[in-house]
Protein backbone atom coordinates (compact mmCIF):
# COMPACT_ATOMS: atom_id res chain seq x y z
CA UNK A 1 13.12 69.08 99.19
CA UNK A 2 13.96 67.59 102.71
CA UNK A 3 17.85 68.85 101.88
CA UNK A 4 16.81 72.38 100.70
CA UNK A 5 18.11 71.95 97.17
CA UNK A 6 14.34 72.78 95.80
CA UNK A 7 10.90 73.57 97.75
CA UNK A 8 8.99 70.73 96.62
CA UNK A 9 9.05 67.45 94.84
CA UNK A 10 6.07 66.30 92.18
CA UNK A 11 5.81 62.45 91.46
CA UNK A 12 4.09 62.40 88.34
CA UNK A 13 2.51 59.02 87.72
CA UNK A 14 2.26 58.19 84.29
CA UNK A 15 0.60 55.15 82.68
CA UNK A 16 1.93 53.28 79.45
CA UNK A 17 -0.12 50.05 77.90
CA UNK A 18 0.37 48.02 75.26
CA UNK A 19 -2.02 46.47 72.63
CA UNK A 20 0.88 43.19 72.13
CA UNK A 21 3.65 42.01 74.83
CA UNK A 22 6.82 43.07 73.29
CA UNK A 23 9.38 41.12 75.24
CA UNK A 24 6.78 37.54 74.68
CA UNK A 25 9.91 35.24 75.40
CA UNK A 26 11.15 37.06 78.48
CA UNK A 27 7.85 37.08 80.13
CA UNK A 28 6.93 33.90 80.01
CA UNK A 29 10.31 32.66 80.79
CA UNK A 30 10.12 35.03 84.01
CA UNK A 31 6.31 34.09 85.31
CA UNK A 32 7.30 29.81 84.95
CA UNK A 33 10.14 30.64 87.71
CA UNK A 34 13.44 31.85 85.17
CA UNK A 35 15.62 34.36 86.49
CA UNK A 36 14.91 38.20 84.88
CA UNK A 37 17.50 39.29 82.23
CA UNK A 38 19.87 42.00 83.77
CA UNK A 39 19.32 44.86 81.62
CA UNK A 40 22.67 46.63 80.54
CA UNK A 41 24.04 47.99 77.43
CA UNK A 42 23.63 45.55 74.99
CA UNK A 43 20.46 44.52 76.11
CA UNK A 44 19.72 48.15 74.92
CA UNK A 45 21.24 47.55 71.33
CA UNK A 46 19.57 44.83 70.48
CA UNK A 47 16.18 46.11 71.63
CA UNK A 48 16.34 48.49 67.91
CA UNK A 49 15.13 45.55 66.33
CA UNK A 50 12.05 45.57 68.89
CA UNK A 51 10.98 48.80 68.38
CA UNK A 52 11.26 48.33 64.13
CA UNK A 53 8.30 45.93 64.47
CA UNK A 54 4.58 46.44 64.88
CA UNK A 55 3.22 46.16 68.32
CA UNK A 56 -0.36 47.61 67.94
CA UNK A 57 -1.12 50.54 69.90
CA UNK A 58 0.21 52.21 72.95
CA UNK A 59 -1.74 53.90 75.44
CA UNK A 60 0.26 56.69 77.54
CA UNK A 61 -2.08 58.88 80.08
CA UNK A 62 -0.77 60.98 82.22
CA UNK A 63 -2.42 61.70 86.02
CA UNK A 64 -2.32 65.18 88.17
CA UNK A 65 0.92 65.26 90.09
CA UNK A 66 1.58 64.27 93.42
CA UNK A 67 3.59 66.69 95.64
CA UNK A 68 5.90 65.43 97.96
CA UNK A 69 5.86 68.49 100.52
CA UNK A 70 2.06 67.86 100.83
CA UNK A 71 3.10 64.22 101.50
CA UNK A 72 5.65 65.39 104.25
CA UNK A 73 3.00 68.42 105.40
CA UNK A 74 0.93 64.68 106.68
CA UNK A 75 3.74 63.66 108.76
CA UNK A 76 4.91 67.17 110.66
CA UNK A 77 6.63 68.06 107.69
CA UNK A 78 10.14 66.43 108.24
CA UNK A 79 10.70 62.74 107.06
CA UNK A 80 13.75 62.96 109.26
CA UNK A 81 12.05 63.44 112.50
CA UNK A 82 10.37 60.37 111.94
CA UNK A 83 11.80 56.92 113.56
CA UNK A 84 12.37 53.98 111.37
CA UNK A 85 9.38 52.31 111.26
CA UNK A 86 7.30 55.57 111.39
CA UNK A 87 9.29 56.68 108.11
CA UNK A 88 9.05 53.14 106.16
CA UNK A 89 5.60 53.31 106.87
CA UNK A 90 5.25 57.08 105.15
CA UNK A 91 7.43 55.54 101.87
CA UNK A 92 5.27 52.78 101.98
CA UNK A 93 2.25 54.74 101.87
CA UNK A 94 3.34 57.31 99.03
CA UNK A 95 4.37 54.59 96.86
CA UNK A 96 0.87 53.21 97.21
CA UNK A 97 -0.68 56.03 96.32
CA UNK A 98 1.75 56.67 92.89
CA UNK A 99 0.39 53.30 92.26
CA UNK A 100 -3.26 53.59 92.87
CA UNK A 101 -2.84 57.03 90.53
CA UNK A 102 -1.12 55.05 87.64
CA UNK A 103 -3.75 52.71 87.44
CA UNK A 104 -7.11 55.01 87.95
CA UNK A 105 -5.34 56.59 84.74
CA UNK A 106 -4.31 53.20 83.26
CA UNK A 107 -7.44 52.61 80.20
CA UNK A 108 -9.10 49.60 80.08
CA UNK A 109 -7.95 48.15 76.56
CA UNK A 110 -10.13 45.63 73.80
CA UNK A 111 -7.38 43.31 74.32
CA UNK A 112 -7.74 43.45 78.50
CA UNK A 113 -11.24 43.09 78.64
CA UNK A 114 -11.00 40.62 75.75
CA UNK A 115 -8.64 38.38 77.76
CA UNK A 116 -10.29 38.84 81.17
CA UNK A 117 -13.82 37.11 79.92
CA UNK A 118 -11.83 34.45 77.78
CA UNK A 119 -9.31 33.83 80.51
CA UNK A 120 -12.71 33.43 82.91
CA UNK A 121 -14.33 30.45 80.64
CA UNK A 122 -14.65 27.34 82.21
CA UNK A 123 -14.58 25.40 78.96
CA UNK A 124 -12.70 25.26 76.35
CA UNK A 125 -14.30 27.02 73.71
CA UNK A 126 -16.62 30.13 73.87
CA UNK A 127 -18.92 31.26 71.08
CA UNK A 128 -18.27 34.43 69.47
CA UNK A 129 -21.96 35.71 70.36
CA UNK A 130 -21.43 35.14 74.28
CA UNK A 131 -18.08 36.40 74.08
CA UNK A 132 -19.76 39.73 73.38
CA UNK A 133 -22.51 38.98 76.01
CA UNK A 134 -20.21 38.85 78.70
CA UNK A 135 -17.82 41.88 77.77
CA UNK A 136 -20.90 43.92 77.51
CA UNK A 137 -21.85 42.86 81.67
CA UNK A 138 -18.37 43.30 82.29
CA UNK A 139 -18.18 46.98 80.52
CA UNK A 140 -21.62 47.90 82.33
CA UNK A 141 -19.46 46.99 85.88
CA UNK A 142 -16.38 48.90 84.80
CA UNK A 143 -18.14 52.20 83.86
CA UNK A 144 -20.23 51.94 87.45
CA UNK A 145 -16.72 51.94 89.08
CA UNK A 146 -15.74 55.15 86.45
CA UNK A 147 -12.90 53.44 84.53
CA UNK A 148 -11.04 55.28 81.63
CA UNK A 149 -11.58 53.30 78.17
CA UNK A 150 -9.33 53.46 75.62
CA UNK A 151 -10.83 55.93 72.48
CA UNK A 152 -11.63 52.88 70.63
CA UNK A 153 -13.22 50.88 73.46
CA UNK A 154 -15.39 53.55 74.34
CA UNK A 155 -16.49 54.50 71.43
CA UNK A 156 -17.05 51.43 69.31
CA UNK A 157 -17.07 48.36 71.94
CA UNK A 158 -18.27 45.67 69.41
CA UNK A 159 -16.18 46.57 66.75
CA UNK A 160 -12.73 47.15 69.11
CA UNK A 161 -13.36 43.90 70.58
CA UNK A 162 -13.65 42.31 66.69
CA UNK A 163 -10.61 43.72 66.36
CA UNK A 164 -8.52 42.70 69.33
CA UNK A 165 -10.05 38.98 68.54
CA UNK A 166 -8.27 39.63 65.24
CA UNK A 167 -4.85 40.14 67.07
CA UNK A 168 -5.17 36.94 69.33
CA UNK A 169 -5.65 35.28 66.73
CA UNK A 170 -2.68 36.78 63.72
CA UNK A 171 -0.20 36.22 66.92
CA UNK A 172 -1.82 32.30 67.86
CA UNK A 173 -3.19 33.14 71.22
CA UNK A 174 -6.57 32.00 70.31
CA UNK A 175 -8.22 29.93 67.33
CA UNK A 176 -11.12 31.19 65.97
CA UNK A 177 -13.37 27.66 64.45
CA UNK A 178 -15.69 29.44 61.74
CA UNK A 179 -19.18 27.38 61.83
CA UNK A 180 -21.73 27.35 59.08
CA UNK A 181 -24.27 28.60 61.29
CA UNK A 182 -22.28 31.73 61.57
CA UNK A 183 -21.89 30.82 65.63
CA UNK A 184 -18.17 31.06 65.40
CA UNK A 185 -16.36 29.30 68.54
CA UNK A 186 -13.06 31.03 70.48
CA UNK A 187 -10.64 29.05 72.02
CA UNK A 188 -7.29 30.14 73.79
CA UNK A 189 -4.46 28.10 72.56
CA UNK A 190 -3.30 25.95 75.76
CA UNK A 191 0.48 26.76 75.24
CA UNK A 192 -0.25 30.25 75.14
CA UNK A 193 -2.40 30.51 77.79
CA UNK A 194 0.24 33.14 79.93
CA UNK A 195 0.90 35.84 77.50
CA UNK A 196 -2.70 35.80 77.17
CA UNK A 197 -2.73 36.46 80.93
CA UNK A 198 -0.75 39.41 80.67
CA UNK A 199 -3.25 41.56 78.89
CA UNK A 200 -5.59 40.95 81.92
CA UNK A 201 -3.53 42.33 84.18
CA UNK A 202 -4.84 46.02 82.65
CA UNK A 203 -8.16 45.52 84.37
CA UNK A 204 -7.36 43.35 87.27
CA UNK A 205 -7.51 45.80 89.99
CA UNK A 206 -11.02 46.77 88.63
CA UNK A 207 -12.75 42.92 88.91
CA UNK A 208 -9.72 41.85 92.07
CA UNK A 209 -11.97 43.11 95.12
CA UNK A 210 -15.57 42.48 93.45
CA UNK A 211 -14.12 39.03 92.97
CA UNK A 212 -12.54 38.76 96.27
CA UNK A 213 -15.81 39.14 98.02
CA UNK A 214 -17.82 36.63 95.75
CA UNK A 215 -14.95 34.07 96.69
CA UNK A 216 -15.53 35.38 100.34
CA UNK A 217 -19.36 34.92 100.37
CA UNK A 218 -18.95 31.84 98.59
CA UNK A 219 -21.83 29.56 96.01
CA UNK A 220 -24.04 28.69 99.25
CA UNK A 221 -23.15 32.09 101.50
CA UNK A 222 -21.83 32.82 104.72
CA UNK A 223 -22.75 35.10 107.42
CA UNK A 224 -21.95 38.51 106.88
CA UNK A 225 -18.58 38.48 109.76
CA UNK A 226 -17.53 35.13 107.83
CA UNK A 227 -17.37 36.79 104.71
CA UNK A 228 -15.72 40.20 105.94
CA UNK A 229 -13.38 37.97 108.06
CA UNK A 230 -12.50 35.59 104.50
CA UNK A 231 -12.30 38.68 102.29
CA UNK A 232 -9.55 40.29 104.74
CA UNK A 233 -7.71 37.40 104.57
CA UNK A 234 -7.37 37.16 100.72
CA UNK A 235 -7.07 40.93 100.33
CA UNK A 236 -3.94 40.69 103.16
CA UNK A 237 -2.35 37.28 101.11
CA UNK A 238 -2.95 39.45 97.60
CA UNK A 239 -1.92 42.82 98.87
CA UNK A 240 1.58 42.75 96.66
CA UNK A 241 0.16 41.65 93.64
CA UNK A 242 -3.13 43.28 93.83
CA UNK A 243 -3.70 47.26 94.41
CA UNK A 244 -6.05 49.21 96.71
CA UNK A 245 -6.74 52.31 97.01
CA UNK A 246 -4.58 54.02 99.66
CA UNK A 247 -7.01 56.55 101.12
């Protein structure tokens, strides 16, 4: 658009989730410090055996696109009558906001909700009964900030979350210790404790800031600048790995 080959540019942020990590070994070999697998060729080849297996569902929504000469119409128009910082500031800022897009349309999965209260436990089991207490407070929060759902999660919580339980525990991410009493007990398997981490990741952004300020205020409180001034500092130290919105 800047060049004159075509009047505009649309960014069209589209969001794709998974039910079941496809590339398990990778991932895990990537978050404890190994180096990520240049992707080439081959790598391509050998991913048709990937794609003959079953990997659950997959979630693709698609947000309203972003135009790039509105973008440019905030800045005088021209990204090259802007200096250097002025226009890695304006990149900066539009990539932020193809983010923020991707995840408002990102749905909030069984399997992400299902990990986030797990993955939140402080001990090591959980029974089955206040595993569904505590997704039900956490879908109450979620639907005050207007999250999408996936079809399933909205429409049958209990029985989506049954299921996703199912899939932890068919691919050993959790064991499920049936009791007589018919109080059931989850626990997360210890050795699979970070590709369990990755399905939180879906709802992150939604819990990051409400759980930024309860670290901020702290179990015994602080006074209302002490808190502002702590949350800053761990939105600042999280700002890469966490997303706000850009507006």
């Amino acid at each position: 658009a800047e060049e004159g080959v075509a009047s505009d540019v649309v960014f069209v942020p589209i969001s794709l989730s998974y039910e079941k990590v496809v590339e398990e070994t990778e991932y895990r070999k990537e978050l404890t410090g190994g180096d990520k697998q240049a992707e080439d060729l081959g790598g391509l080849v050998k991913t048709t055996g990937v794609l003959r297996r079953r990997y659950g569902r997959v979630y693709v929504r698609v947000a309203e696109g972003l135009s790039g000469k509105e973008m440019l119409d905030r800045v005088g128009g021209s990204i090259t009558a802007l200096d250097s910082d002025e226009r890695k500031a304006f990149l900066k800022h539009a990539g932020e906001e193809i983010l923020w897009d991707i995840h408002r349309a990102t749905p909030v999965t069984p399997s992400a909700l299902a990990a986030t209260v797990l993955l939140s436990h402080d001990k090591r089991g959980m029974l089955v009964r206040e595993f569904h207490r505590r997704c039900g407070f956490v879908l109450r929060f979620l639907r005050h900030r207007g999250a999408n759902f996936s079809n399933s999660l909205a429409a049958e919580p209990r029985d989506a979350l049954d299921e996703a339980l199912g899939v932890f525990s068919d691919n050993k991410l959790v064991q499920i210790f049936e009791e007589s009493d018919g109080d059931d007990i989850i626990a997360i398997v210890p050795e699979r404790r970070l590709t369990t981490d990755y399905y939180k990741n879906n709802i992150i952004n939604h819990v990051a800031g409400a759980s930024m300020m309860a670290l901020a205020v702290g179990p015994y409180g602080r006074s209302r600048d002490q808190a502002f001034e702590r949350f800053a500092a761990l939105r600042e130290l999280l700002a890469i790995d966490v997303r706000n919105d850009p507006s």
